[in-house]
N, C-alpha and C. Protein backbone atom coordinates (compact mmCIF):
# COMPACT_ATOMS: atom_id res chain seq x y z
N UNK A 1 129.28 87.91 82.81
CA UNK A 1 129.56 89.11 83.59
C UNK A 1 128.40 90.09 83.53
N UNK A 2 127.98 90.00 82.55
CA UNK A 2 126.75 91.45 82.28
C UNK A 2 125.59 90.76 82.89
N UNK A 3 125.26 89.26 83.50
CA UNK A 3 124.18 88.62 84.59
C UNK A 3 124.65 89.57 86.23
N UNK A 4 125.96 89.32 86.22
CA UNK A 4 126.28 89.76 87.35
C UNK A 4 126.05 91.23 87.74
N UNK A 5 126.17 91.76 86.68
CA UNK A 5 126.13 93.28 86.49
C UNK A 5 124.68 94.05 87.07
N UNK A 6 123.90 93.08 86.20
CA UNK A 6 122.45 93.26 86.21
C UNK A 6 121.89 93.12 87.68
N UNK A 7 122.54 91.96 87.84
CA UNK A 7 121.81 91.92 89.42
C UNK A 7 122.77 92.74 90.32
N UNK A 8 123.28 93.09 90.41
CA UNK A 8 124.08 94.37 91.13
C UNK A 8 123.49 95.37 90.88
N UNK A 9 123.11 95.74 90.11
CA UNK A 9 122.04 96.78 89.69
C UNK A 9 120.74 96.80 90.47
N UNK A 10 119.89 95.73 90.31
CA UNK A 10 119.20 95.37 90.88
C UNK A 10 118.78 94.94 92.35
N UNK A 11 120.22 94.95 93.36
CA UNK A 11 120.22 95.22 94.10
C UNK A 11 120.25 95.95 95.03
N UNK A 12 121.29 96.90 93.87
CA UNK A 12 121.14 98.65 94.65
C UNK A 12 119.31 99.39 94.86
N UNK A 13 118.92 99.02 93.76
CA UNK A 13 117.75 99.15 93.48
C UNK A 13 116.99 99.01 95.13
N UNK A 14 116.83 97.65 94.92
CA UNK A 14 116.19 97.13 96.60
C UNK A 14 116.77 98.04 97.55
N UNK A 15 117.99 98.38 97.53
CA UNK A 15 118.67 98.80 98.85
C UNK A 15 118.05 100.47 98.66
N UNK A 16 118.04 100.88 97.61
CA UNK A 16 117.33 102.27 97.78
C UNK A 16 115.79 102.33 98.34
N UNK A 17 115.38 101.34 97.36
CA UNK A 17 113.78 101.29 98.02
C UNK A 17 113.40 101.11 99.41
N UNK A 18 114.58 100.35 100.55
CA UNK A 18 114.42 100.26 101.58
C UNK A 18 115.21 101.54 102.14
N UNK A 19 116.15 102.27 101.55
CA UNK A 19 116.25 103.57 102.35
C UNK A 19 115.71 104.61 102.21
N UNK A 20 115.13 104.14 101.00
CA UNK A 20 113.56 105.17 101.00
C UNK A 20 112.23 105.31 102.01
N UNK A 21 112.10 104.21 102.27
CA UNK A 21 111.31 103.56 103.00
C UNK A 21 111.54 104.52 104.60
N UNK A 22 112.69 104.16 105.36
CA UNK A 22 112.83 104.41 106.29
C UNK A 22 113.21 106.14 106.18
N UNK A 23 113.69 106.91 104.85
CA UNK A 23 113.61 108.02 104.90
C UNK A 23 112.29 108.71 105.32
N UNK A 24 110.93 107.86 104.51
CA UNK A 24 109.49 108.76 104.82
C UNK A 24 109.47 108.21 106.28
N UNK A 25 109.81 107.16 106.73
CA UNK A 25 109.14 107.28 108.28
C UNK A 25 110.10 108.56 109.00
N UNK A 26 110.98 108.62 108.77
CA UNK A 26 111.74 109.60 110.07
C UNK A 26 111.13 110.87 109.33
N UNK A 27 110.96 111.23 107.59
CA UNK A 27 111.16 112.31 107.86
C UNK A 27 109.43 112.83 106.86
N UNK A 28 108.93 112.23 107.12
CA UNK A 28 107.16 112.04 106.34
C UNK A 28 107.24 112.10 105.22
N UNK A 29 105.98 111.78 104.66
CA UNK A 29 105.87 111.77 103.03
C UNK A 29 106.31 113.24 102.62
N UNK A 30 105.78 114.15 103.05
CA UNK A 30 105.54 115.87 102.28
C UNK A 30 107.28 115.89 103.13
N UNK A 31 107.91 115.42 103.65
CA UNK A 31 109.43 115.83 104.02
C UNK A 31 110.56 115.54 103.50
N UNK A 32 110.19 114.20 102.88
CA UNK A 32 111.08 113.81 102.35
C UNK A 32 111.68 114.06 101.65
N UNK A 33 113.65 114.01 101.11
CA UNK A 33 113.99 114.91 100.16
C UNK A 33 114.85 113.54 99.55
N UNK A 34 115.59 114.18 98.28
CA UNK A 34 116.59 113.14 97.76
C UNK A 34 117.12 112.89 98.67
N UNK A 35 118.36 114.13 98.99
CA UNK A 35 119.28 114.00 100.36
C UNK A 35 119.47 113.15 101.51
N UNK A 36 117.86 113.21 101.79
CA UNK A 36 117.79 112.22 102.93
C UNK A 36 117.48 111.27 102.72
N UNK A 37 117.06 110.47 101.38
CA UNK A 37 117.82 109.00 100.82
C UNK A 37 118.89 108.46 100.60
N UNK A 38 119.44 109.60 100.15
CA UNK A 38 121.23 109.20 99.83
C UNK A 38 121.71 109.09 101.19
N UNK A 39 120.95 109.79 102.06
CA UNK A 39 122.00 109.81 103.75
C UNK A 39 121.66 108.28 104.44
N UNK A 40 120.25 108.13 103.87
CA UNK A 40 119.83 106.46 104.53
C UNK A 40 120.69 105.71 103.78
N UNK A 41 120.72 105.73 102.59
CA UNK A 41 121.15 104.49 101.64
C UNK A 41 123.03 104.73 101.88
N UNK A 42 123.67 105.59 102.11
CA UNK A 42 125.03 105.99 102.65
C UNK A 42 125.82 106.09 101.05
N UNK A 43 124.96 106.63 100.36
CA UNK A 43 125.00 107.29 98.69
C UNK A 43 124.77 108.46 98.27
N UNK A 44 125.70 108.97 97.72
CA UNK A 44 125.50 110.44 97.35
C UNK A 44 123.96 110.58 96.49
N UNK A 45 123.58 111.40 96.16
CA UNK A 45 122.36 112.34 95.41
C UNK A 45 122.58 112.26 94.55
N UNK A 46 123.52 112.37 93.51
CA UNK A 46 124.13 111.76 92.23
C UNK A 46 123.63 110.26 91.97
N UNK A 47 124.00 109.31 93.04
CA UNK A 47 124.33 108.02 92.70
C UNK A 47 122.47 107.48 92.74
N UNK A 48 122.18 108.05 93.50
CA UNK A 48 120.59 107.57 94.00
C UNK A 48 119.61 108.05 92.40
N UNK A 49 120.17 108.95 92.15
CA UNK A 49 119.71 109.52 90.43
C UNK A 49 119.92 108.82 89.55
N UNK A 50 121.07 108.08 89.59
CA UNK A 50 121.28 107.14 88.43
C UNK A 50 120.70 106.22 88.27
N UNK A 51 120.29 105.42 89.44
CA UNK A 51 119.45 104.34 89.40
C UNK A 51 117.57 104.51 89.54
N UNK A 52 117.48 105.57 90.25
CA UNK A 52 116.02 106.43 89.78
C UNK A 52 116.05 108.13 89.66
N UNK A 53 116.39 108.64 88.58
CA UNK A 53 116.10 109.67 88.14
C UNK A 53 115.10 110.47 88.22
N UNK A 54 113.55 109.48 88.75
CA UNK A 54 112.49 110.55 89.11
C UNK A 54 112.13 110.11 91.14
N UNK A 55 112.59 111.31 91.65
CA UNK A 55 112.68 110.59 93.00
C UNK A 55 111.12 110.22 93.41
N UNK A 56 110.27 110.54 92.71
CA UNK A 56 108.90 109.87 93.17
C UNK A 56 108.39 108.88 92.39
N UNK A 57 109.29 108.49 91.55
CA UNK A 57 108.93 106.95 91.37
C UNK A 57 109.75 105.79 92.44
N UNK A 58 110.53 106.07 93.26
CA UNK A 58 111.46 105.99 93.79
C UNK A 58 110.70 105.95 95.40
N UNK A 59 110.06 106.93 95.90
CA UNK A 59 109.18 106.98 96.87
C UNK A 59 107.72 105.98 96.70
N UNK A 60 107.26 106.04 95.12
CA UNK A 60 106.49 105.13 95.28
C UNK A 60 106.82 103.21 95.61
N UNK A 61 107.62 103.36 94.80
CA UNK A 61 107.98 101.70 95.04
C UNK A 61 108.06 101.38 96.29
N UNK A 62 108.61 102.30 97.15
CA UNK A 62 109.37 102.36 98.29
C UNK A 62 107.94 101.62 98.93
N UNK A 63 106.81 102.33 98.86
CA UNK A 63 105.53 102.69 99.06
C UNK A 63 104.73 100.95 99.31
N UNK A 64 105.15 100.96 97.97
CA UNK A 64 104.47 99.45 97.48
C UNK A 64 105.37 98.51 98.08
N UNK A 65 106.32 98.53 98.13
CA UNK A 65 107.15 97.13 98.70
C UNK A 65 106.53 97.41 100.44
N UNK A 66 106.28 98.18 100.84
CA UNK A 66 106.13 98.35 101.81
C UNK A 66 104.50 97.85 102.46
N UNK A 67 103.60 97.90 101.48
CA UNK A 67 102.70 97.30 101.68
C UNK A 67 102.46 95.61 100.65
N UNK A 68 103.29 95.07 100.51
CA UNK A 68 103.29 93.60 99.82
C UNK A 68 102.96 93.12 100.82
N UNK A 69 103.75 92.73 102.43
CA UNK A 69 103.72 92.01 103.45
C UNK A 69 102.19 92.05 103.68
N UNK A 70 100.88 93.17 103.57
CA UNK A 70 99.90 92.95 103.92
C UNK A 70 98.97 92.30 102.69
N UNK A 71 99.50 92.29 101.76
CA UNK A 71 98.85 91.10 100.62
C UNK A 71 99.45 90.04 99.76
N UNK A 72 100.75 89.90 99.25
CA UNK A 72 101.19 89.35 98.53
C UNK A 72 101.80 88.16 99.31
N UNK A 73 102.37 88.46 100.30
CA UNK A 73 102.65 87.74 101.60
C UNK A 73 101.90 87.40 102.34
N UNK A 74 101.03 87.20 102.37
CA UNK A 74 99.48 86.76 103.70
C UNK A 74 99.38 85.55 102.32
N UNK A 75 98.85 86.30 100.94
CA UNK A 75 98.71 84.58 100.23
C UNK A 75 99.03 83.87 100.29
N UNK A 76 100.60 84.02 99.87
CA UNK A 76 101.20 83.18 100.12
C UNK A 76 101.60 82.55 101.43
N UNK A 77 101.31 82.81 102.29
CA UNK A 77 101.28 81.98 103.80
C UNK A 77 99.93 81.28 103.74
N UNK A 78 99.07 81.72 102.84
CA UNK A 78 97.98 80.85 103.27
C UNK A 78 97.76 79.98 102.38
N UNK A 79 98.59 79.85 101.03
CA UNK A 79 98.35 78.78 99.82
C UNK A 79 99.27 77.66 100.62
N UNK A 80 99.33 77.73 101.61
CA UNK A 80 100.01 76.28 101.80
C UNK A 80 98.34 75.38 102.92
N UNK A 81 97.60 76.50 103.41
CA UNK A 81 96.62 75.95 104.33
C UNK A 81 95.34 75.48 103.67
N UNK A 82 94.33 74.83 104.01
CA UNK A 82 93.03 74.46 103.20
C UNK A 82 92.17 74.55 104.45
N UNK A 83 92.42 74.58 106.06
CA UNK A 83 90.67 74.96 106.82
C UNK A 83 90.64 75.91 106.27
N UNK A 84 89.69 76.95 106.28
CA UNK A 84 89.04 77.92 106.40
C UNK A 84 89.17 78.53 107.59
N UNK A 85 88.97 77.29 108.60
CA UNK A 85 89.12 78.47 110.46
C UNK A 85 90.53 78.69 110.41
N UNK A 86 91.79 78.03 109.58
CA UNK A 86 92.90 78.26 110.69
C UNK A 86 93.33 79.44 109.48
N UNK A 87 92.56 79.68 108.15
CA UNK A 87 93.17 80.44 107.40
C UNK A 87 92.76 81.82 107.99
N UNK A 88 91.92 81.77 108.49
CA UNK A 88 91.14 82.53 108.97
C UNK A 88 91.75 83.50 110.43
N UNK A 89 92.22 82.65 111.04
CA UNK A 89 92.95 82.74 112.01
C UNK A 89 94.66 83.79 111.78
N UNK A 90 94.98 82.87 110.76
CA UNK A 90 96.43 83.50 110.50
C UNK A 90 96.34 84.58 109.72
N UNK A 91 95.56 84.61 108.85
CA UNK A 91 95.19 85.72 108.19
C UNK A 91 94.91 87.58 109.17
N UNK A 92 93.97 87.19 110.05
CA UNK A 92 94.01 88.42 111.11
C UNK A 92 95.06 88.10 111.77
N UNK A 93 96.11 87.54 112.58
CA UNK A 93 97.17 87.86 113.48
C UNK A 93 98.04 88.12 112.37
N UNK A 94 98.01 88.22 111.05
CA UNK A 94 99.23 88.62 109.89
C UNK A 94 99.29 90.00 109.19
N UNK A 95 98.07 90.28 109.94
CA UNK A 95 97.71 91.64 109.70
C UNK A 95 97.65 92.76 110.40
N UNK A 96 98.40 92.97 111.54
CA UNK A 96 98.29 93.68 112.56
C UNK A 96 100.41 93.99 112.88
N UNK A 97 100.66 94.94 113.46
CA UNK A 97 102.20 95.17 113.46
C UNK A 97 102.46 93.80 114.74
N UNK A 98 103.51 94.01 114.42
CA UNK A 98 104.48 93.82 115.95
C UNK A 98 105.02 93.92 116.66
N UNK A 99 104.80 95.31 116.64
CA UNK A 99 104.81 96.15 117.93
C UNK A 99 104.48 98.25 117.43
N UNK A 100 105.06 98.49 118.22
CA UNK A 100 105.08 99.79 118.14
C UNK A 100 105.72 100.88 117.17
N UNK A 101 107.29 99.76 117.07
CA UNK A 101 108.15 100.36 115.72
C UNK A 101 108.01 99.50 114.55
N UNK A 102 106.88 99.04 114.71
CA UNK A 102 106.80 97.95 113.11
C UNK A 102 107.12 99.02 112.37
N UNK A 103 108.00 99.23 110.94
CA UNK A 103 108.37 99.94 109.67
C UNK A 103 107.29 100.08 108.77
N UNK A 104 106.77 99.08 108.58
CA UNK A 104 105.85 98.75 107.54
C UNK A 104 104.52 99.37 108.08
N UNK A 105 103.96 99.21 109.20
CA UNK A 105 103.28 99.57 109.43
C UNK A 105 102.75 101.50 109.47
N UNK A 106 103.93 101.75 110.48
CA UNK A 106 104.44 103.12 110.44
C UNK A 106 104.35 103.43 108.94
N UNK A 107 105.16 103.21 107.83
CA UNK A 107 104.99 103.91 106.30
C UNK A 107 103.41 104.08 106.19
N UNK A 108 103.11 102.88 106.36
CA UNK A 108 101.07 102.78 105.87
C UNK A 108 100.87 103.99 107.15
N UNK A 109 100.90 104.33 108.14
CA UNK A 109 100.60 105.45 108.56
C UNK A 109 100.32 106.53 108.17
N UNK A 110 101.88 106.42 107.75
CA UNK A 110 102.39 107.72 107.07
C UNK A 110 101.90 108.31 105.80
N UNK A 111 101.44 107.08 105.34
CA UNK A 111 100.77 107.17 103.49
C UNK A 111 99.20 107.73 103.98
N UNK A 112 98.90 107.18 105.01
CA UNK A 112 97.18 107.64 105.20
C UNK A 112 96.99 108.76 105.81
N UNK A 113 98.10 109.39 106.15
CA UNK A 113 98.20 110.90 106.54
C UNK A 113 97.98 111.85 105.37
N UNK A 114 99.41 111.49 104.68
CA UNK A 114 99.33 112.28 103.22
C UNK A 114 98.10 112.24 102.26
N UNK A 115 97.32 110.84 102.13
CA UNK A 115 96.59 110.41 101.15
C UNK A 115 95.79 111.58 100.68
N UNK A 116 95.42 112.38 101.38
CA UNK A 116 94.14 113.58 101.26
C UNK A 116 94.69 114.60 100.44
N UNK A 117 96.21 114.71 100.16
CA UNK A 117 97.24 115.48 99.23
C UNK A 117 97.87 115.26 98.22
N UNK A 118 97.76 113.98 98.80
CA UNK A 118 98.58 112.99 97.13
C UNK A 118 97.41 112.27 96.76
N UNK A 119 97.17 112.30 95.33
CA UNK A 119 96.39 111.25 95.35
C UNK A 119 96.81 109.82 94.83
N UNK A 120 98.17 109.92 94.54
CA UNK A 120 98.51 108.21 94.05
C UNK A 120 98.83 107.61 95.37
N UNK A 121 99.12 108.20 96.39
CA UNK A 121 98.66 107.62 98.18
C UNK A 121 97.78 107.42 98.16
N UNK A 122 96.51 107.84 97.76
CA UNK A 122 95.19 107.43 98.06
C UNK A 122 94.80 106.26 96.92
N UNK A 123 94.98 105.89 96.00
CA UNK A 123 95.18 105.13 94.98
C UNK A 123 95.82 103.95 95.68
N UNK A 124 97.27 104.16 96.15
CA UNK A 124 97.45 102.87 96.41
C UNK A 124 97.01 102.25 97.83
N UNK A 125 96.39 102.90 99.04
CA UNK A 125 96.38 102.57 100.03
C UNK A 125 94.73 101.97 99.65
N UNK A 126 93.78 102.24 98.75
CA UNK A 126 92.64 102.18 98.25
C UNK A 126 92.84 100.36 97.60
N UNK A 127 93.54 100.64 96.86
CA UNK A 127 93.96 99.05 96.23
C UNK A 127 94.38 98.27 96.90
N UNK A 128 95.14 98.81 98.15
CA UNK A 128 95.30 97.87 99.40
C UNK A 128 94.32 97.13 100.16
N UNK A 129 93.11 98.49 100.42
CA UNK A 129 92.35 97.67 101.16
C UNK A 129 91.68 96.83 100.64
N UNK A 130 91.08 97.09 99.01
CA UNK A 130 90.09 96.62 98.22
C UNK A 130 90.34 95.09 98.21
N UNK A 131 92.20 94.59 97.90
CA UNK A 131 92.56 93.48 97.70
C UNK A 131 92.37 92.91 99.15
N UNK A 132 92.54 93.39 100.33
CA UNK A 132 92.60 93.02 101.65
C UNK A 132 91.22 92.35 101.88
N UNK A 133 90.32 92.83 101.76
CA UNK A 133 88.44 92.61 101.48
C UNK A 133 88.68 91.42 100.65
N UNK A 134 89.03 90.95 99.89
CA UNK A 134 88.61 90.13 98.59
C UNK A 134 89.38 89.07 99.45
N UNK A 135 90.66 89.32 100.16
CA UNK A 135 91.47 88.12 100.26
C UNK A 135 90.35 87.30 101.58
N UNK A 136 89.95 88.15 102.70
CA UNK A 136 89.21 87.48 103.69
C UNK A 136 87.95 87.38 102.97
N UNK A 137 87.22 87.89 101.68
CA UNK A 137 86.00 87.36 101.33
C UNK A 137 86.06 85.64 100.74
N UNK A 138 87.17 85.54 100.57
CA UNK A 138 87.43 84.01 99.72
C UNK A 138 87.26 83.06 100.87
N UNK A 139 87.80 83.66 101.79
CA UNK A 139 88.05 82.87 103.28
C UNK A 139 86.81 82.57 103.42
N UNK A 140 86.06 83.53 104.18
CA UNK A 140 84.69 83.75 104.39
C UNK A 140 83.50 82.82 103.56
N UNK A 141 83.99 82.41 102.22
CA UNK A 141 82.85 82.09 101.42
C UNK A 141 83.06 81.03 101.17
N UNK A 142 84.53 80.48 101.29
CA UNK A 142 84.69 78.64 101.00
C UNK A 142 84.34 78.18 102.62
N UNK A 143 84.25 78.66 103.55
CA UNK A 143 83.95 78.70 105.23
C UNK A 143 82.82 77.93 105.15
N UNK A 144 81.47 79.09 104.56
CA UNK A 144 80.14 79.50 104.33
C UNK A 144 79.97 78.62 103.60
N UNK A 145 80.68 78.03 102.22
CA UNK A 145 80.28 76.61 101.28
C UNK A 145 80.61 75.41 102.07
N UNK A 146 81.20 75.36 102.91
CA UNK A 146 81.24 74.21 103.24
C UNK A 146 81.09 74.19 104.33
N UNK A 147 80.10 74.62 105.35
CA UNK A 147 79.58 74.67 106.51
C UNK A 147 80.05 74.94 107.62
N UNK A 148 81.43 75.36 107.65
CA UNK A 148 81.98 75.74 108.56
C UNK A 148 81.89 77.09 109.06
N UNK A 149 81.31 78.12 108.61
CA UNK A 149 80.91 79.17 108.64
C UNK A 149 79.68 79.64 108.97
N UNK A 150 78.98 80.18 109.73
CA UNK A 150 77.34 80.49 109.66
C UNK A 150 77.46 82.28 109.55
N UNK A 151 77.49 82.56 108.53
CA UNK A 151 77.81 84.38 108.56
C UNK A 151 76.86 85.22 109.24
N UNK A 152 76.81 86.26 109.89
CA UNK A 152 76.02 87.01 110.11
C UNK A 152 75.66 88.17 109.34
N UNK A 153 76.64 88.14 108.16
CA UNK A 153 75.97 88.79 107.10
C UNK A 153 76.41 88.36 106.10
N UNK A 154 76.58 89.64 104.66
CA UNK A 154 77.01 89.16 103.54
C UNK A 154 78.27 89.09 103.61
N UNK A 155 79.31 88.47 103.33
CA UNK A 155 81.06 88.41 103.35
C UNK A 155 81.53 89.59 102.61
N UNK A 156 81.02 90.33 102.23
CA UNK A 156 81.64 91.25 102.04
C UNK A 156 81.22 92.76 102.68
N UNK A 157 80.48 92.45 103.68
CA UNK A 157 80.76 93.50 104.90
C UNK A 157 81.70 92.66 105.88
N UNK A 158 81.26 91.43 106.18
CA UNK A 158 82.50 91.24 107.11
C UNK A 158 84.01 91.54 107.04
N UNK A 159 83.90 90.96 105.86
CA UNK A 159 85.25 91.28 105.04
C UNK A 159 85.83 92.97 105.71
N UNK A 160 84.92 93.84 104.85
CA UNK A 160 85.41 95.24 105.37
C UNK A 160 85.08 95.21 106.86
N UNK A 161 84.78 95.21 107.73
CA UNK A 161 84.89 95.16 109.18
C UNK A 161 86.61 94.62 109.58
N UNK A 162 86.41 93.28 109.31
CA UNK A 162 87.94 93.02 109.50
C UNK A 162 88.84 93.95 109.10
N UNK A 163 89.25 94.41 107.63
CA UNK A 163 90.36 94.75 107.37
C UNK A 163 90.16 96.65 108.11
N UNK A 164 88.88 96.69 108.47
CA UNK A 164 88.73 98.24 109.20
C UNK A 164 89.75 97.88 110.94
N UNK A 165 89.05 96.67 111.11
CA UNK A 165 89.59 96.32 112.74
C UNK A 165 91.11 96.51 112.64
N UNK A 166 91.82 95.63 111.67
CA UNK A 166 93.39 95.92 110.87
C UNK A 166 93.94 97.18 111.75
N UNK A 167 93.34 97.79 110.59
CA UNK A 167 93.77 99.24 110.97
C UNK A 167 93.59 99.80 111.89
N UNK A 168 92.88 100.31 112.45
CA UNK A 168 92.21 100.83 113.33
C UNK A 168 93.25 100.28 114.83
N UNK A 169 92.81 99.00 114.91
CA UNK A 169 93.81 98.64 115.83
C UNK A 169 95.65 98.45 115.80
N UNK A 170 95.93 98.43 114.46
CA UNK A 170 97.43 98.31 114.44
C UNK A 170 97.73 99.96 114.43
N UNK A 171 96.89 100.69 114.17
CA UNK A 171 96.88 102.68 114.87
C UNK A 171 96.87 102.57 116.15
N UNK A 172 96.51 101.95 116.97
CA UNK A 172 96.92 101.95 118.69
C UNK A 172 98.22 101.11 118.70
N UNK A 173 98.27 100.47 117.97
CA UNK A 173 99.75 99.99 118.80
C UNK A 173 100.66 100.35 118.12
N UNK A 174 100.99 101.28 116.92
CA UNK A 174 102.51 101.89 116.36
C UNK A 174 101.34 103.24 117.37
N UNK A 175 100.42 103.62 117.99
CA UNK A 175 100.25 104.76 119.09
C UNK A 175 101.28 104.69 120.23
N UNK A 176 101.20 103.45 120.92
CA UNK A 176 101.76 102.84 122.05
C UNK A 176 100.50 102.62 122.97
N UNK A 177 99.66 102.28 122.59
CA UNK A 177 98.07 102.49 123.91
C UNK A 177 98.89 101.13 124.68
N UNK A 178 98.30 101.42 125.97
CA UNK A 178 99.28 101.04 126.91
C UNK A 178 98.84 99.55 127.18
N UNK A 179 97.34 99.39 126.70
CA UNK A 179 96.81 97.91 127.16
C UNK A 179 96.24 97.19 125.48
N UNK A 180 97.05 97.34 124.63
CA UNK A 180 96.28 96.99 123.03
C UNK A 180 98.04 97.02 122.26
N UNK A 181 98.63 95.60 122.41
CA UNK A 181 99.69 95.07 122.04
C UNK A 181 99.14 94.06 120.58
N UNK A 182 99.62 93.35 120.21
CA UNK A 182 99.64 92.74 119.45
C UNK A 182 98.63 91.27 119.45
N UNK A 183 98.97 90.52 120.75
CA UNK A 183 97.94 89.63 121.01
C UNK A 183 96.86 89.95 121.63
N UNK A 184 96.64 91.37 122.25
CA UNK A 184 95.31 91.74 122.75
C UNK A 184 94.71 92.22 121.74
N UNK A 185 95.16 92.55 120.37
CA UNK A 185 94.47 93.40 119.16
C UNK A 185 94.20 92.12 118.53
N UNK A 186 94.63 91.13 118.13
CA UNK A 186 94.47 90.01 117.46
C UNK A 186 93.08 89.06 117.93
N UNK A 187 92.95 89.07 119.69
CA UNK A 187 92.06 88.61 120.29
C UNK A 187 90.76 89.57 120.30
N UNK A 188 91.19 90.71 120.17
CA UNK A 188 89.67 91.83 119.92
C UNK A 188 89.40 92.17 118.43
N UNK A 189 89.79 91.20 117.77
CA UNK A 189 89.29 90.89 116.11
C UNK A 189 88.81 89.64 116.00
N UNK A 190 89.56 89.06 116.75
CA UNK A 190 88.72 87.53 116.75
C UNK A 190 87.51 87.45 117.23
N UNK A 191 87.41 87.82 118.51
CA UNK A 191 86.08 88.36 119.48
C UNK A 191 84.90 88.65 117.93
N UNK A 192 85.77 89.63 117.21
CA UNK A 192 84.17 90.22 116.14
C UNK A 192 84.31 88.84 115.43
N UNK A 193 85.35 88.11 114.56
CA UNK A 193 85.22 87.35 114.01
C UNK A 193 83.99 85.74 114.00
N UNK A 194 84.48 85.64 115.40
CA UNK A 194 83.93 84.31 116.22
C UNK A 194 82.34 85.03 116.19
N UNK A 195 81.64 85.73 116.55
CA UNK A 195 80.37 86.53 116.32
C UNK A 195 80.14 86.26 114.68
N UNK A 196 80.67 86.97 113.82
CA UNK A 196 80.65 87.13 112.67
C UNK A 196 80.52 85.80 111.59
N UNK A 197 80.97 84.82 111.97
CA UNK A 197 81.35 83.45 111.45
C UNK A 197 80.72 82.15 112.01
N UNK A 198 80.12 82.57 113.92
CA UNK A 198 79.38 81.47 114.15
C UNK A 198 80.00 80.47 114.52
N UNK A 199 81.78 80.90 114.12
CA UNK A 199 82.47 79.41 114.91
C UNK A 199 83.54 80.28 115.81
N UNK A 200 83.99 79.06 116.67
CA UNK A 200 84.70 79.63 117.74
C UNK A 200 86.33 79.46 117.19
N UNK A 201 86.15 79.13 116.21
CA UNK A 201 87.96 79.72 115.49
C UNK A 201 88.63 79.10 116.61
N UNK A 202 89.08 78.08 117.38
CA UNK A 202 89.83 77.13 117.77
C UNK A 202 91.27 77.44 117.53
N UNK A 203 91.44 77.32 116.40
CA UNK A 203 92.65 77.30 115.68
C UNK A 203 94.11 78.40 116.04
């Protein structure tokens, strides 16, 4: 019984972190209050205390689960692949929203707004990108070892180019720009990529 317990616990847990989540998008980082977690999560202010007592550890997790999908999850989609072009491939279309109300995306918005005020926003959106760079430099360099690659520079500017394109372009489409959707942002990263790499990424 006290297994069962635990993970009941542990689930409320998750379920706060995701109504945390959607609390900073409606109501921003600097807006957010307990209140309007307990109103997402459909839990009193009391109950949301018991299970995190400091509401900004509570906002951070929120934070971090929210950016896993752009690293912890891309690995693992790609530890099952061995080209280089097609990792290469899935790697930028896995990195961009899908559409306009992507969640995840929107929070990372929202965190790079605040970052200049908070600084454990800037901390973690910093460790985001850093790991984001390293994950396409691996790409980039087993490519480059085994000839499938001809770089036009060192892999670790390309690297940051890509994960700049990321952004930059998944900011027009949680914008709504009227001609820069999801497969037109994916194809105007590839465009630099295919330049950048020397191969025409097929894949």
């Amino acid at each position: 019984m006290g297994v069962a317990q635990r993970k009941s616990r542990n689930d409320r847990r998750i379920d706060l972190i995701e109504a945390a989540r959607r609390a900073i998008i409606r109501h921003g980082v600097d807006g957010v209050q307990l209140s309007h977690v307990a109103e997402e999560a459909g839990l009193t202010s009391g109950a949301v205390l018991y299970h995190y007592p400091d509401l900004g550890e509570l906002l951070v997790e929120a934070q971090h689960s929210g950016m896993e999908r752009f690293y912890e999850q891309r690995l693992r989609q790609l530890s099952s692949l061995t080209d280089p072009v097609r990792k290469l491939v899935v790697t930028i279309r896995s990195g961009l929203p899908t559409g306009p109300l992507d969640p995840d995306v929107r929070l990372l918005n929202e965190l790079g707004g605040a970052a200049g005020r908070h600084r454990v926003y800037g901390v973690l959106l910093t460790s985001l990108y850093d790991r984001q760079v390293s994950m396409y430099q691996a790409i980039l360099d087993t490519g480059a070892a085994l000839g499938v690659f001809r770089l036009s520079a060192d892999s670790l500017t390309i690297s940051r180019n890509l994960v700049a394109l990321e952004d930059a372009y998944g900011y027009r489409i949680t914008a709504r720009h009227p001609l820069i959707g999801p497969a037109e942002a994916a194809e105007l990263i590839l465009s630099y990529a295919r330049t950048a790499t020397g191969n025409d990424l097929c894949h």
